[in-house]
Protein backbone atom coordinates (compact mmCIF):
# COMPACT_ATOMS: atom_id res chain seq x y z
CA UNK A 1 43.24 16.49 9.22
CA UNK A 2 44.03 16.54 5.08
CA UNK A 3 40.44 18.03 3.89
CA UNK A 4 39.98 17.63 -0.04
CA UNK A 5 37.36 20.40 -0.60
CA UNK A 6 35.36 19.73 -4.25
CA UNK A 7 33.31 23.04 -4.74
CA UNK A 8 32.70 25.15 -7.99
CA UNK A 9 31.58 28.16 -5.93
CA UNK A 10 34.70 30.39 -5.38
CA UNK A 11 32.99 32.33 -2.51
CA UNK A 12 31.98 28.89 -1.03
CA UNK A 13 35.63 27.69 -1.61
CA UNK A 14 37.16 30.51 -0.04
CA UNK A 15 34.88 30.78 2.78
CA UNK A 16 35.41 27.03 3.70
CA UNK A 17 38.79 26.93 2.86
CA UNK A 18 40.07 29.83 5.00
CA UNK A 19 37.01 28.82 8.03
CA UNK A 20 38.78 25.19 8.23
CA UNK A 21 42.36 26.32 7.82
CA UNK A 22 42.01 28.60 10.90
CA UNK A 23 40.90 25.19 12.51
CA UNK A 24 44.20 23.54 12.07
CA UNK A 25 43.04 21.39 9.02
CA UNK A 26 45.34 21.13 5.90
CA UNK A 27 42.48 21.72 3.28
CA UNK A 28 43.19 21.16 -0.77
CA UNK A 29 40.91 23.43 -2.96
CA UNK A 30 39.18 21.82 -6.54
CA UNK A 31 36.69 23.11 -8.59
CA UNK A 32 36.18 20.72 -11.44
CA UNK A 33 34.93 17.07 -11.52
CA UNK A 34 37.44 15.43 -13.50
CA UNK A 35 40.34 17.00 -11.78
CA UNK A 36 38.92 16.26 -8.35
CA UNK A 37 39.40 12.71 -8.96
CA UNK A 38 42.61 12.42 -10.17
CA UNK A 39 43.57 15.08 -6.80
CA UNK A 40 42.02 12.12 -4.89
CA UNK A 41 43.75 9.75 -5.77
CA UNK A 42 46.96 11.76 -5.63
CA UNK A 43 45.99 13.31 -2.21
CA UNK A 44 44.41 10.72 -0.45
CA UNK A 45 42.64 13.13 2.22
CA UNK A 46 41.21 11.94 5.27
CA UNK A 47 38.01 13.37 4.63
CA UNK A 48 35.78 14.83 1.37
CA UNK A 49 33.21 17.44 1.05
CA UNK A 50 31.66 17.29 -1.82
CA UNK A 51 29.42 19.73 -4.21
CA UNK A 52 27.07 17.80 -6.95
CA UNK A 53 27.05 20.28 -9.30
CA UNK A 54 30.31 20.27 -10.73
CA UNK A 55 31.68 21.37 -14.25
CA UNK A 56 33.71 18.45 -16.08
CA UNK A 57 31.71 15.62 -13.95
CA UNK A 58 28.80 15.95 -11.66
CA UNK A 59 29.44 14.89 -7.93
CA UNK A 60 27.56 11.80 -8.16
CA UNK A 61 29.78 10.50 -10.89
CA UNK A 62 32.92 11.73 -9.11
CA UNK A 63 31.88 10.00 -5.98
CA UNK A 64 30.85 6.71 -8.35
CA UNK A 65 34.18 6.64 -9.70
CA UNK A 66 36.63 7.02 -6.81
CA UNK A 67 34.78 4.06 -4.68
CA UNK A 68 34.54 2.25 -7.76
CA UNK A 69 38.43 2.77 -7.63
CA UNK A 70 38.50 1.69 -4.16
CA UNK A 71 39.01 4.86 -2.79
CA UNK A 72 37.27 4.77 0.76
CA UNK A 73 37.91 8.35 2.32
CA UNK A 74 34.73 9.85 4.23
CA UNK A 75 32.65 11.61 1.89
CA UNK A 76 30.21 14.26 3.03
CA UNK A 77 28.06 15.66 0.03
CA UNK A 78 26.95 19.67 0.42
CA UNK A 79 24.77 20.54 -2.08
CA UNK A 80 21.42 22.83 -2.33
CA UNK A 81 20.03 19.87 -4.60
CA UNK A 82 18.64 18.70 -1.01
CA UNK A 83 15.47 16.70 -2.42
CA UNK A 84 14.90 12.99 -0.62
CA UNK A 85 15.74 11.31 -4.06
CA UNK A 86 19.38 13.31 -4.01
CA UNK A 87 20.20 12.15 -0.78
CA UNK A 88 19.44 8.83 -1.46
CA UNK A 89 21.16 8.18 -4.25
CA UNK A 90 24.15 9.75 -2.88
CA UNK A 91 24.09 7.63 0.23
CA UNK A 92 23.58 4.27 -2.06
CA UNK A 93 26.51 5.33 -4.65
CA UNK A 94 29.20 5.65 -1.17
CA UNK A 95 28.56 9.13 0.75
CA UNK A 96 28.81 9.22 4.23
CA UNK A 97 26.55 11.76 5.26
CA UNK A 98 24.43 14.79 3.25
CA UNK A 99 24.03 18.51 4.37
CA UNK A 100 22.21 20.72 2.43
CA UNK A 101 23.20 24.09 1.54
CA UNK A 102 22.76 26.65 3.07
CA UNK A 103 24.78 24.34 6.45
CA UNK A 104 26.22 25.87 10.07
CA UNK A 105 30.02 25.70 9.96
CA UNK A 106 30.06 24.42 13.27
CA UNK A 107 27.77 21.58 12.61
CA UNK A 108 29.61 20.56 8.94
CA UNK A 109 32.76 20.35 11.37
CA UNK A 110 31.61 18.45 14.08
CA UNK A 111 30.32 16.02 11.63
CA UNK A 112 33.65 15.60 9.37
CA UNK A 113 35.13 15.24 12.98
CA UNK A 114 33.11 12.40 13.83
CA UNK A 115 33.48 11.10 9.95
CA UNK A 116 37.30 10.43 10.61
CA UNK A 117 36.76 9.27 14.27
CA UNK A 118 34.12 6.65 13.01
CA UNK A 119 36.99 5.85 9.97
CA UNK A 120 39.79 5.30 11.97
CA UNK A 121 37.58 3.07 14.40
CA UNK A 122 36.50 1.07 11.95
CA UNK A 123 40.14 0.93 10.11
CA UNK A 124 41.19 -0.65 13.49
CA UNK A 125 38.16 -3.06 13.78
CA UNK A 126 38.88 -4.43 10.61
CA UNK A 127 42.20 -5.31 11.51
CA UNK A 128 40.93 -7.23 14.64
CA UNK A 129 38.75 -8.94 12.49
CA UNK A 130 41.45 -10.14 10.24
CA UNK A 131 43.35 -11.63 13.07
CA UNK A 132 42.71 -13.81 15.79
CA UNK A 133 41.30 -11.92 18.22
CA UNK A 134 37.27 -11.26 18.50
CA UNK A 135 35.03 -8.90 19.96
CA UNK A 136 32.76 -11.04 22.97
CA UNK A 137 33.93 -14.24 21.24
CA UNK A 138 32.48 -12.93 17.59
CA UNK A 139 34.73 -12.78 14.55
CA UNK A 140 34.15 -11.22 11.02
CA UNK A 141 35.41 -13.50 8.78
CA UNK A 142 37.04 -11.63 5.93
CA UNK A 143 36.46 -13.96 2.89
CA UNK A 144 33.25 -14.99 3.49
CA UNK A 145 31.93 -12.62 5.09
CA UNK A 146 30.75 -14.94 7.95
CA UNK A 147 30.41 -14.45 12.02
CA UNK A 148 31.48 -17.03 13.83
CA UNK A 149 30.60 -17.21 17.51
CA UNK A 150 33.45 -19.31 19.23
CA UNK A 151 34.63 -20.89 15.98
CA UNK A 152 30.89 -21.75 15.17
CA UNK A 153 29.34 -20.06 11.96
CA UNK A 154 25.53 -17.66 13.47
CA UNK A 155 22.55 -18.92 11.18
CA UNK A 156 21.67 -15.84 10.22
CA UNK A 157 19.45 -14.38 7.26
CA UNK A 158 21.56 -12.26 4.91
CA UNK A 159 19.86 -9.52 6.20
CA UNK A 160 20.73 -10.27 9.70
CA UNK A 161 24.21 -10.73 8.73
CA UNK A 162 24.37 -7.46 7.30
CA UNK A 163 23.41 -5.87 10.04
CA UNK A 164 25.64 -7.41 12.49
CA UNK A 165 28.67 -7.42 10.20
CA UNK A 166 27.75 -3.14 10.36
CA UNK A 167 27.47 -3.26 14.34
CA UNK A 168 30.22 -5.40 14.42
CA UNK A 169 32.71 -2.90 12.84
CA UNK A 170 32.23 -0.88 15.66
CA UNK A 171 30.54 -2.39 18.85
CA UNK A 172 30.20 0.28 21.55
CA UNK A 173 29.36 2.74 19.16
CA UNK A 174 25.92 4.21 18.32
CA UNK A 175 25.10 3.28 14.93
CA UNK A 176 22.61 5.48 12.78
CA UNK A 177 19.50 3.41 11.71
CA UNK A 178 19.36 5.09 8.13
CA UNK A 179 22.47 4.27 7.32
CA UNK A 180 22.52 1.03 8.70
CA UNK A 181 18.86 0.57 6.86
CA UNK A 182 21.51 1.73 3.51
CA UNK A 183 23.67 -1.43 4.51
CA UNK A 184 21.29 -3.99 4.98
CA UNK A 185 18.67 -3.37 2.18
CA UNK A 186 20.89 -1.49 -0.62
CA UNK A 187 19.23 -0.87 -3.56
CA UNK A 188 16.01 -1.69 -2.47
CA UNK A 189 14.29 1.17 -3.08
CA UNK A 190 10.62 0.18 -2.10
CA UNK A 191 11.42 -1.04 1.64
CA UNK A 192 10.20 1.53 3.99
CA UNK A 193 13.04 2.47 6.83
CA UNK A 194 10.93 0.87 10.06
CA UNK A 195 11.67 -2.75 8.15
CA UNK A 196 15.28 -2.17 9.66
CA UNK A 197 13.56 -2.87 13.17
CA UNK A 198 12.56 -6.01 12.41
CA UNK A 199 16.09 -7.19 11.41
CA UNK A 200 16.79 -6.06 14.27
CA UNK A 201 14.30 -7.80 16.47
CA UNK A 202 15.48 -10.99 14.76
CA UNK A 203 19.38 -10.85 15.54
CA UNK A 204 18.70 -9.67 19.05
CA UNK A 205 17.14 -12.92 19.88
CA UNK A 206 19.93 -14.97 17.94
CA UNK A 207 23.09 -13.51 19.59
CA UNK A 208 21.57 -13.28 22.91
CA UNK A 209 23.44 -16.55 23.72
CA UNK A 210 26.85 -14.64 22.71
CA UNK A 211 27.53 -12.16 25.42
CA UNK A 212 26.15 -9.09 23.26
CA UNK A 213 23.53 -6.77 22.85
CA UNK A 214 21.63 -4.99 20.62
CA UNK A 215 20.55 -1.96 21.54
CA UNK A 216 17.88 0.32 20.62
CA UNK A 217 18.89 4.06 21.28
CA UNK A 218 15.43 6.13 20.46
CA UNK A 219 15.98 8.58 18.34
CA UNK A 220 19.40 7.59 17.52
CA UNK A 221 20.11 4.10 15.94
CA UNK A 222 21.60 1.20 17.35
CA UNK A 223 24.52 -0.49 19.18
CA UNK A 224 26.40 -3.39 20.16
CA UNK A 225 27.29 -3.75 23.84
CA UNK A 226 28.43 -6.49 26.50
CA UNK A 227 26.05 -7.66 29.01
């Protein structure tokens, strides 16, 4: 794994750098905003941890930038800004996932682990979906954006479309409902997180005709499985 490390903190850099180096990763060191984008691009790691405090650009800006330049590498933000309003914002500009410093090394990997799994699955999906082939007769189609069910378009809200456009990208898989509630109402800041349920109550009764199913995972998100 290529990890592009964005920290201003030398004792933070070092620390990580040497901790994930003795863990086989290949990890490339940066300490200033503006820099760490053009690295980025350069680079193209498979994975990003990034600090929000940053000389030269702030984090958020940095992030802002590189999806805005289509850049789509995992991004994991570490920062001891850790308020609700941070984290937010972070996940609705393109982050992945937020841990607040101070983090457990062994927890910060296992998550950039399962960053890159979750990537590479849904780098693959995404070429199934481009092609013929479809997932219990579904298919993603990539202009529109529309699911057709055995070459028939699902009449489905936007928000229900959303949601199983998310699912869809990688069916089998337990999907986190916070950042599925980030996919299906971005931007709207005044929707509390249960309202994701109800989307989901919806599209469970519309593609039980399909061969799937939604499932609920307490505690955990949700899924799309074969019956």
């Amino acid at each position: 794994m290529k990890l592009l490390l964005i920290e201003d903190n030398p004792t933070m850099q070092t620390t990580l750098r040497r901790s994930f180096e003795r863990r086989g990763m290949q990890v490339l060191g940066c300490d200033d905003g503006a820099r760490a984008l053009a690295l980025w691009q350069a680079s193209l790691p498979d994975a990003v941890l990034l600090d929000l405090s940053l000389p030269g650009l702030d984090g958020l800006e940095v992030l802002s930038q590189a999806r805005a330049a289509g850049l789509e590498t995992p991004v994991i933000i570490l920062t001891a800004r850790g308020t609700v309003g941070d984290r937010i914002l972070g996940l609705n500009i393109g982050a992945d996932d937020y841990l607040p410093k101070p983090f457990d090394l062994d927890e910060l990997e296992a998550r950039l682990r399962a960053l890159v799994r979750r990537s590479a699955s849904a780098d693959s999906a995404a070429h199934l979906w481009s092609g013929a082939a479809a997932w219990c007769g579904m298919r993603v189609e990539r202009d529109s954006g529309a699911v057709y069910f055995e070459g028939q378009p699902l009449d489905l809200a936007p928000r229900e479309l959303a949601l199983l456009r998310a699912l869809l990208a990688k069916p089998g898989h337990a999907m986190a409902k916070e950042r599925l509630f980030e996919t299906v109402f971005a931007g709207e800041s005044q929707v509390q997180l249960e309202a994701i349920e109800v989307v989901a109550y919806r599209l469970r009764k519309k593609i039980a005709h399909t061969g799937a199913q939604l499932v609920t995972l307490r505690g955990l998100g949700y899924l799309l499985k074969a019956q």
